[in-house]
C-alpha atoms as a PDB file:
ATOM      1  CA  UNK A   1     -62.778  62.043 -44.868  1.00  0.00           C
ATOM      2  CA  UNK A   2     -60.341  63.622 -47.492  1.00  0.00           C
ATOM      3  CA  UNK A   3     -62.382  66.007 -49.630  1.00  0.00           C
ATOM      4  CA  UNK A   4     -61.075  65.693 -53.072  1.00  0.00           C
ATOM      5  CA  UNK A   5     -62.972  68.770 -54.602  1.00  0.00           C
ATOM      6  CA  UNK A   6     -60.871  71.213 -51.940  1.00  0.00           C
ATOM      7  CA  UNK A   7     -57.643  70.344 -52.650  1.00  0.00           C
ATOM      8  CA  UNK A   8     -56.295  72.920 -55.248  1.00  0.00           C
ATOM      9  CA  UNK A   9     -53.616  70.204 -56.868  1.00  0.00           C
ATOM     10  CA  UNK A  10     -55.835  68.625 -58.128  1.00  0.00           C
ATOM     11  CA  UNK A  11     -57.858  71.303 -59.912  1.00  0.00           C
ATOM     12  CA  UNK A  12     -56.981  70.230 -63.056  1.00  0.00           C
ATOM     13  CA  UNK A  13     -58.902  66.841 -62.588  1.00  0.00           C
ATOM     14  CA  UNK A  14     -62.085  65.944 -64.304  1.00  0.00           C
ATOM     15  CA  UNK A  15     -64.725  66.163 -62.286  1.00  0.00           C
ATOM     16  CA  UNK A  16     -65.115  61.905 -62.760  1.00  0.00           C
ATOM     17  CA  UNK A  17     -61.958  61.689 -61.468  1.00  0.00           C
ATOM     18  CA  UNK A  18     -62.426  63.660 -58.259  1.00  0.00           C
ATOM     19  CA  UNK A  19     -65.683  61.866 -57.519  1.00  0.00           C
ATOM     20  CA  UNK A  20     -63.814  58.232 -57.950  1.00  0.00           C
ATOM     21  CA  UNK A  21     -60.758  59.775 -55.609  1.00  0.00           C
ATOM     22  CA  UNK A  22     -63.748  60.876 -53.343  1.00  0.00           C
ATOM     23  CA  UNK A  23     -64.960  57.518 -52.996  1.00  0.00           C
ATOM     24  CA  UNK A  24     -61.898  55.490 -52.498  1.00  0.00           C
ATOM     25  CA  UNK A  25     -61.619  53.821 -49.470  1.00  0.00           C
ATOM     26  CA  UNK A  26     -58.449  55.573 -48.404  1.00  0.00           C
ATOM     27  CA  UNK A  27     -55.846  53.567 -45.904  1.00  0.00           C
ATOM     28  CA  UNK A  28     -54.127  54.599 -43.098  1.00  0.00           C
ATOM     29  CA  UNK A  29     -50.186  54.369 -44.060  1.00  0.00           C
ATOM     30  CA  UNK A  30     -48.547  55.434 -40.622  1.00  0.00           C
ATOM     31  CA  UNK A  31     -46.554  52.162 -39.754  1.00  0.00           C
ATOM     32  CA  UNK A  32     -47.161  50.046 -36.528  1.00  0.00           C
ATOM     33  CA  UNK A  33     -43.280  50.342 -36.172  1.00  0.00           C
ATOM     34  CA  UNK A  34     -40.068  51.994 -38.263  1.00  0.00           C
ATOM     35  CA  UNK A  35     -36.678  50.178 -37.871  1.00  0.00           C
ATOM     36  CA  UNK A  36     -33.458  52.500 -37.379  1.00  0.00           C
ATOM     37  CA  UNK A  37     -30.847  51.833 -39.900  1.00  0.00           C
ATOM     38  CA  UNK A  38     -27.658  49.820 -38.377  1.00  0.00           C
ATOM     39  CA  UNK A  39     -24.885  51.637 -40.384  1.00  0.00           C
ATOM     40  CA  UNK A  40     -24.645  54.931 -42.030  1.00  0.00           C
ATOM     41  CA  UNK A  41     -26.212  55.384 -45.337  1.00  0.00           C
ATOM     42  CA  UNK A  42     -22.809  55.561 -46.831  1.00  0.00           C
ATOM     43  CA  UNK A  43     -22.746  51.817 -46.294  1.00  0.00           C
ATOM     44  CA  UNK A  44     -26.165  50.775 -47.289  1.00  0.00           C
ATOM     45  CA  UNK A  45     -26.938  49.219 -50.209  1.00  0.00           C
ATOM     46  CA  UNK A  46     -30.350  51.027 -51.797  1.00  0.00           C
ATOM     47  CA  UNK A  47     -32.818  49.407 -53.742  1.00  0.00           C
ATOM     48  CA  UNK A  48     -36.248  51.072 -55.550  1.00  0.00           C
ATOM     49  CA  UNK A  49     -39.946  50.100 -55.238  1.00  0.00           C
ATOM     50  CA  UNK A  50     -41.773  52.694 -58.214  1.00  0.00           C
ATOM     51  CA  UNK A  51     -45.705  52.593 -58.579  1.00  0.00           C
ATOM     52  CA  UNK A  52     -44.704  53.984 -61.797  1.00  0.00           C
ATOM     53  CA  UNK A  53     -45.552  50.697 -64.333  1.00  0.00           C
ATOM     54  CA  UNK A  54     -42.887  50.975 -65.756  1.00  0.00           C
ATOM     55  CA  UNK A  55     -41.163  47.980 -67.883  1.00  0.00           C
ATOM     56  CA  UNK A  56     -38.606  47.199 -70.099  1.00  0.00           C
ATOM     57  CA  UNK A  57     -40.109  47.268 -73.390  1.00  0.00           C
ATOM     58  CA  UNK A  58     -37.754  44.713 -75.068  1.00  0.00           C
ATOM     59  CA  UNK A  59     -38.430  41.833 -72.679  1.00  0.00           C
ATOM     60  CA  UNK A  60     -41.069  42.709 -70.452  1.00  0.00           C
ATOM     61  CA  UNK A  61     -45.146  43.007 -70.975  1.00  0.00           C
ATOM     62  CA  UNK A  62     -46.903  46.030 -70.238  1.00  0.00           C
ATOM     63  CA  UNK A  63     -49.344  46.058 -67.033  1.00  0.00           C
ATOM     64  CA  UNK A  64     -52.470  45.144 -67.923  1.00  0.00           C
ATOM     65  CA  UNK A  65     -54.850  48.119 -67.206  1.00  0.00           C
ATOM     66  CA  UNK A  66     -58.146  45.881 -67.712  1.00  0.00           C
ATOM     67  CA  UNK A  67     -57.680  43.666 -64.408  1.00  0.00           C
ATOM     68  CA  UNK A  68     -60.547  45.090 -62.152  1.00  0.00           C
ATOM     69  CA  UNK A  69     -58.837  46.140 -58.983  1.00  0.00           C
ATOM     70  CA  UNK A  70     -55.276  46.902 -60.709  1.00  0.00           C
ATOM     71  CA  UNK A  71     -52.562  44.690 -61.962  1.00  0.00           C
ATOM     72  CA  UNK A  72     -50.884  43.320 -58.889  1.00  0.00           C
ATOM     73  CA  UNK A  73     -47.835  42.191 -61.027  1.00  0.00           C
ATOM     74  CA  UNK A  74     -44.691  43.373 -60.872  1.00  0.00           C
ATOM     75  CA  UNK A  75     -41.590  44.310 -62.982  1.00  0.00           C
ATOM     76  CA  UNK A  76     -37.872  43.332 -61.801  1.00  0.00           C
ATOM     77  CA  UNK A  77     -35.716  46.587 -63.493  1.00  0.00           C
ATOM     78  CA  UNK A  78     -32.049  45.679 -63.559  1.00  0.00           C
ATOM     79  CA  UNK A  79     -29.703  48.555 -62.682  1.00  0.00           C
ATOM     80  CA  UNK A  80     -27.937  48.405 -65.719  1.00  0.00           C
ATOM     81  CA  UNK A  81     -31.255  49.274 -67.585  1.00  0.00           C
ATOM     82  CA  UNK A  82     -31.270  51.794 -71.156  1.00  0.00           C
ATOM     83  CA  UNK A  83     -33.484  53.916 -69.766  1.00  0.00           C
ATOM     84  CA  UNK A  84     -34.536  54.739 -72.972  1.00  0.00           C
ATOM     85  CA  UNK A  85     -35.966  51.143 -72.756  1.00  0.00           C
ATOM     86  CA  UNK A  86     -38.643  51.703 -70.274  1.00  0.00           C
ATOM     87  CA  UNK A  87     -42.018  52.359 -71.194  1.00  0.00           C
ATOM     88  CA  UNK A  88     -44.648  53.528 -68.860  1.00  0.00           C
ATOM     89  CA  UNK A  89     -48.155  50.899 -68.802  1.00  0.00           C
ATOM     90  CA  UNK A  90     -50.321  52.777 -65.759  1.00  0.00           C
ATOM     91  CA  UNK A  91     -53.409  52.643 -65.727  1.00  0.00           C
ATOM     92  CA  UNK A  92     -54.862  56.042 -63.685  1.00  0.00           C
ATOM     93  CA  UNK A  93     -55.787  58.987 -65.675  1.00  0.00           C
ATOM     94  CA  UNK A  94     -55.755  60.952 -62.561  1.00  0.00           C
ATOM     95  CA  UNK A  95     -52.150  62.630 -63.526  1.00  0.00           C
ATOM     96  CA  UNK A  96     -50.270  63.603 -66.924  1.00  0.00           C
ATOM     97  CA  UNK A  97     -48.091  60.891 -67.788  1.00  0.00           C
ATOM     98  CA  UNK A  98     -45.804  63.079 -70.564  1.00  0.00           C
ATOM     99  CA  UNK A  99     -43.563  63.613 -68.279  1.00  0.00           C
ATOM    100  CA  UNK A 100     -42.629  60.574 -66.216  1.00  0.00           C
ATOM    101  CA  UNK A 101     -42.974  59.186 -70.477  1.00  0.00           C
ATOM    102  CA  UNK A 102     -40.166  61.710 -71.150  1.00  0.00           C
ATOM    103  CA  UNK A 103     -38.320  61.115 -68.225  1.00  0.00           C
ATOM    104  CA  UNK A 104     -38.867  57.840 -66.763  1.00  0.00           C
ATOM    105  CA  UNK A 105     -35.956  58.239 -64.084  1.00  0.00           C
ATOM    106  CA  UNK A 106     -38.841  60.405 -62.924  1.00  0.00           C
ATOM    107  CA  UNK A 107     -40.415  57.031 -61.747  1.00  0.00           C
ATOM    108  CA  UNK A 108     -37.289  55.232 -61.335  1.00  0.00           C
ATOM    109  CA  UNK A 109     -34.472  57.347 -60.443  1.00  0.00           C
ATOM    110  CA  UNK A 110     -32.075  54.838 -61.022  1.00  0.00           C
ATOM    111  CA  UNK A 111     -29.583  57.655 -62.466  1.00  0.00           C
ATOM    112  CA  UNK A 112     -29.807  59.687 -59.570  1.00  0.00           C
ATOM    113  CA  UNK A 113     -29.213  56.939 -57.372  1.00  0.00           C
ATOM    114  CA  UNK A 114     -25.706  56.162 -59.139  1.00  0.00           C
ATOM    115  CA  UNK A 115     -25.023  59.952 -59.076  1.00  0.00           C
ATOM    116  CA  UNK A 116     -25.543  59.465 -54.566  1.00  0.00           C
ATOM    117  CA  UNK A 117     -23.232  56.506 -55.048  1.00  0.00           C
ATOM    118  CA  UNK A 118     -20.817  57.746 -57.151  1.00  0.00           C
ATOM    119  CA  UNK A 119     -20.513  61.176 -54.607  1.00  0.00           C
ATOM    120  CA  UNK A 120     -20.526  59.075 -51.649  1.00  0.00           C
ATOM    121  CA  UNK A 121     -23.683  60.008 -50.096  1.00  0.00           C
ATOM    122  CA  UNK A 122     -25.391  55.850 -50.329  1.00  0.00           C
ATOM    123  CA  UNK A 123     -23.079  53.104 -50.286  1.00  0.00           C
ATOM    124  CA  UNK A 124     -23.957  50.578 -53.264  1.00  0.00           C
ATOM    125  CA  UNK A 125     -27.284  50.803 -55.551  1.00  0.00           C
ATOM    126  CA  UNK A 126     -29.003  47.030 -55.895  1.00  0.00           C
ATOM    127  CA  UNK A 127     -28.171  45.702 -59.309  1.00  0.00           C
ATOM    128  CA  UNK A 128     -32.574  44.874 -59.499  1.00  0.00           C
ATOM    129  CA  UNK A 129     -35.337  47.387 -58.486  1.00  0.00           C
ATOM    130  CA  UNK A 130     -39.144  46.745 -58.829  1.00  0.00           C
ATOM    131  CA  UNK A 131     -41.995  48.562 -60.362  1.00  0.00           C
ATOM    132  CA  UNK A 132     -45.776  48.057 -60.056  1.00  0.00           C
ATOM    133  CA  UNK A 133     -48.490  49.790 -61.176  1.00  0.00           C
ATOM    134  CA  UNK A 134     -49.947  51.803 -59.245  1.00  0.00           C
ATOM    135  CA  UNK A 135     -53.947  52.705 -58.818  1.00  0.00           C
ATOM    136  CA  UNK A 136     -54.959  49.325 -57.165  1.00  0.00           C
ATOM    137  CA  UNK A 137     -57.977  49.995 -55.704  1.00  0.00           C
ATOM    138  CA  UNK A 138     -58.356  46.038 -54.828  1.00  0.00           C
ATOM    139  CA  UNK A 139     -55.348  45.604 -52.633  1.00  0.00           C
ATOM    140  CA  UNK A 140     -55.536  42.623 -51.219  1.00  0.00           C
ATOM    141  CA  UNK A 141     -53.846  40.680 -54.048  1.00  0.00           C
ATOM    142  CA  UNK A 142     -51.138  42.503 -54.197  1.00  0.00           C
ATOM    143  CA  UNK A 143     -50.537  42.537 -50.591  1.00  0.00           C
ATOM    144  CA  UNK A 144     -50.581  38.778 -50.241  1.00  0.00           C
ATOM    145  CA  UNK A 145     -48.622  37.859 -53.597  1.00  0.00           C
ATOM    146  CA  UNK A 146     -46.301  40.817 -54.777  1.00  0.00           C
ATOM    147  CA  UNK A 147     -45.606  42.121 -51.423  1.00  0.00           C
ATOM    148  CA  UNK A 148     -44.021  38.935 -50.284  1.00  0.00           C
ATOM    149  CA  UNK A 149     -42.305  38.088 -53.430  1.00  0.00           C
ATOM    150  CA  UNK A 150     -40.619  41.952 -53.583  1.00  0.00           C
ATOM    151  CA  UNK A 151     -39.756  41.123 -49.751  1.00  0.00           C
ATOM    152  CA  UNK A 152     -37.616  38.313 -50.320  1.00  0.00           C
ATOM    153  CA  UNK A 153     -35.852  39.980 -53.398  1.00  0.00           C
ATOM    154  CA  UNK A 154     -34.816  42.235 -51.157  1.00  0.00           C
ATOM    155  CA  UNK A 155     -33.653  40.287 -48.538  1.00  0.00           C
ATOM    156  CA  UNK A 156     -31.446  38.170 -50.846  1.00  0.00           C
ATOM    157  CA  UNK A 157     -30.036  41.143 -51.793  1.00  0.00           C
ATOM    158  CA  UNK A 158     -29.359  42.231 -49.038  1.00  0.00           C
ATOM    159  CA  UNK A 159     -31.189  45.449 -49.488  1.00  0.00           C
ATOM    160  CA  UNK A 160     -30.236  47.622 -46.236  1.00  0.00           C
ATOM    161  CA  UNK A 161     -32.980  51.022 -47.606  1.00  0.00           C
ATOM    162  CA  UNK A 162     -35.556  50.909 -50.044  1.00  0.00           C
ATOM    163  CA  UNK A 163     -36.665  54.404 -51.828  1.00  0.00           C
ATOM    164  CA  UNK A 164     -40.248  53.972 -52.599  1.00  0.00           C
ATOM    165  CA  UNK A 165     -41.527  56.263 -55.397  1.00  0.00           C
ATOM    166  CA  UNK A 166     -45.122  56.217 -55.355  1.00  0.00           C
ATOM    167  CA  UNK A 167     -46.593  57.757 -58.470  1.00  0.00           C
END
């Protein structure tokens, strides 16, 4: 069992927070299988999946933090995006959200991305990229009706590597 009150990152959490960390019922993430990429990563086209709630504040709501178990929603981010239009709607109070408010390519490094195009290290960024909030500590809807809807957005885009940025 992970022992929250140990780990010296998170020393700066309120003891409330460390006890509901303690308690969550933790998942095993290692993957059943990994597929190998069939062409360089020059020629892939890269798309984004960000726990960072983030949303475009001009035509997009904000997650809603009072749906018990997390929002499960999710936010389509165009490429294109002002990033000076994104607002950040997570819920957790587990980290400081200043900066990723400051910075929200911190979230959604859609600049960066265009920077590994542009020097020809990726081959094509996706013109859409998806955000959810993260701290869903009742998975299962979001497994069985964002999952699948981010899935095929992908695969009609033909989406070769996605760069998760959990947050």
């Amino acid at each position: 069992m992970l022992d929250i009150f140990k780990i010296p990152k998170l020393s700066h959490l309120s003891t409330k927070n460390k006890t509901a960390l303690s308690l969550y019922p933790w998942k095993n993430c290692k993957p059943d299988f990994c597929n190998q990429l069939q062409k360089p990563l020059t020629e892939c086209n890269v798309a984004i999946v960000s726990s960072a709630g983030l949303y475009d504040v001009h035509t997009q709501e904000t997650f809603d933090s009072t749906i018990l178990g997390g929002d499960f929603s999710y936010r389509i981010i165009p490429s294109d995006i002002n990033m000076d239009s994104l607002r950040e709607g997570h819920r957790s109070n587990s980290f400081d959200h200043e900066g990723i408010r400051g910075n929200p390519s911190t979230g959604l490094p859609i600049p960066q991305l265009n920077a590994l195009v542009k020097e020809g290290y990726i081959g094509e960024i996706s013109y859409r990229h998806f955000s959810i909030m993260g701290s869903i500590t009742a998975p299962a809807r979001f497994i069985k009706n964002t999952t699948p809807d981010i899935v095929k957005y992908l695969k009609s885009d033909h989406v070769d590597v996605v760069l998760l940025v959990p947050v």
